[in-house]
Protein backbone atom coordinates (compact mmCIF):
# COMPACT_ATOMS: atom_id res chain seq x y z
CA UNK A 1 5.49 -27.13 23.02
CA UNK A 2 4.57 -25.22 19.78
CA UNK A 3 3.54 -26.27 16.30
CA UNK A 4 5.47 -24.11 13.53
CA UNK A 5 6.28 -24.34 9.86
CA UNK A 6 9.81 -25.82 8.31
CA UNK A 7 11.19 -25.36 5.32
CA UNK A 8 10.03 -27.38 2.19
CA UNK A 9 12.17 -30.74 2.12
CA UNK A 10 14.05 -31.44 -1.17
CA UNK A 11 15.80 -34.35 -3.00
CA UNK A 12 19.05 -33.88 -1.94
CA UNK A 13 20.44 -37.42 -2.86
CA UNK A 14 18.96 -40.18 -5.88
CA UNK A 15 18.43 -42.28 -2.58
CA UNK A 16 15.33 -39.47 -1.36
CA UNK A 17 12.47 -39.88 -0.57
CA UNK A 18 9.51 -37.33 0.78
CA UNK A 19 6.94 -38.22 2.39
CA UNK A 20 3.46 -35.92 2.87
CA UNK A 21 3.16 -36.61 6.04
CA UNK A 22 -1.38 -37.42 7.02
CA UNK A 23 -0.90 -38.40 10.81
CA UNK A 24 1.84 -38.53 13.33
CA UNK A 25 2.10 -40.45 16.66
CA UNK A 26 3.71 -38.69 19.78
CA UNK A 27 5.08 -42.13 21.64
CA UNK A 28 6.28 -42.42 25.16
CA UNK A 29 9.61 -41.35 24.58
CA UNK A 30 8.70 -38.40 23.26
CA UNK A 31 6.80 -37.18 26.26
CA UNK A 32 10.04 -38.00 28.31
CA UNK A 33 12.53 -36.13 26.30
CA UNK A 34 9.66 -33.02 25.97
CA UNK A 35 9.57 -33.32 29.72
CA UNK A 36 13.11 -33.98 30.93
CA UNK A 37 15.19 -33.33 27.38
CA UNK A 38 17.00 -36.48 27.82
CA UNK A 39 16.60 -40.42 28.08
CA UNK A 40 19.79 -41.62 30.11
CA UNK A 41 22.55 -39.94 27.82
CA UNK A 42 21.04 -39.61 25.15
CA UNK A 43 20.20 -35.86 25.19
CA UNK A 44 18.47 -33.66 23.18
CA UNK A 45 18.63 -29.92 22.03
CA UNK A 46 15.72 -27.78 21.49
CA UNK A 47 14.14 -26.94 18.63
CA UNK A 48 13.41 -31.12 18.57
CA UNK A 49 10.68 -32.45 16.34
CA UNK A 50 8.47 -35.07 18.30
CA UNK A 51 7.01 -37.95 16.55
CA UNK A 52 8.46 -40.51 15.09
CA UNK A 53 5.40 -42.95 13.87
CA UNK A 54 4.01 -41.41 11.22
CA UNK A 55 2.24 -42.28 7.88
CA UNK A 56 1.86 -40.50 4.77
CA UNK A 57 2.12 -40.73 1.13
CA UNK A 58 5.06 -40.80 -1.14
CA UNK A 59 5.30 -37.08 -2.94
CA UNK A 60 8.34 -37.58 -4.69
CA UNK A 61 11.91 -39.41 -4.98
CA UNK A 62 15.21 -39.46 -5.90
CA UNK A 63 16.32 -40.84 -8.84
CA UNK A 64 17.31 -44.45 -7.94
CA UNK A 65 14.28 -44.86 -5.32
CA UNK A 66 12.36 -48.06 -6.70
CA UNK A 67 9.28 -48.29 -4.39
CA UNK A 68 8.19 -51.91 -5.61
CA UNK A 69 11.39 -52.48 -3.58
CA UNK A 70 11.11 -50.68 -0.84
CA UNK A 71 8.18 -53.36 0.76
């Protein structure tokens, strides 16, 4: 496993959104795909980003992103 640096995300689509991402969480299935690359047949490739619980703030958003809608 290695920590690295991605490029800078951008608003591809008016549905966007981009999140700065403050804490991630690294969840059981994670460890099993990191340690076996697969879960049944669902199989990964590597490079694979774990962690999919995260929290963050909104940065920025496409153009027809309404956030008082989005709770």
């Amino acid at each position: 496993m290695e920590m690295g640096d991605i490029a800078e995300p951008a608003i591809n689509k008016k549905s966007d959104v981009i999140i700065g991402m403050k804490s991630v969480g690294i969840c059981g299935s994670d460890v099993h795909y990191y340690k076996t690359g697969r879960i049944g047949n669902q199989v990964i490739s590597f490079p694979f980003l774990l962690g999919h619980e995260g929290a963050g703030e909104v940065l920025e958003t496409g153009s027809e992103v309404d956030l008082g809608k989005a709770w």
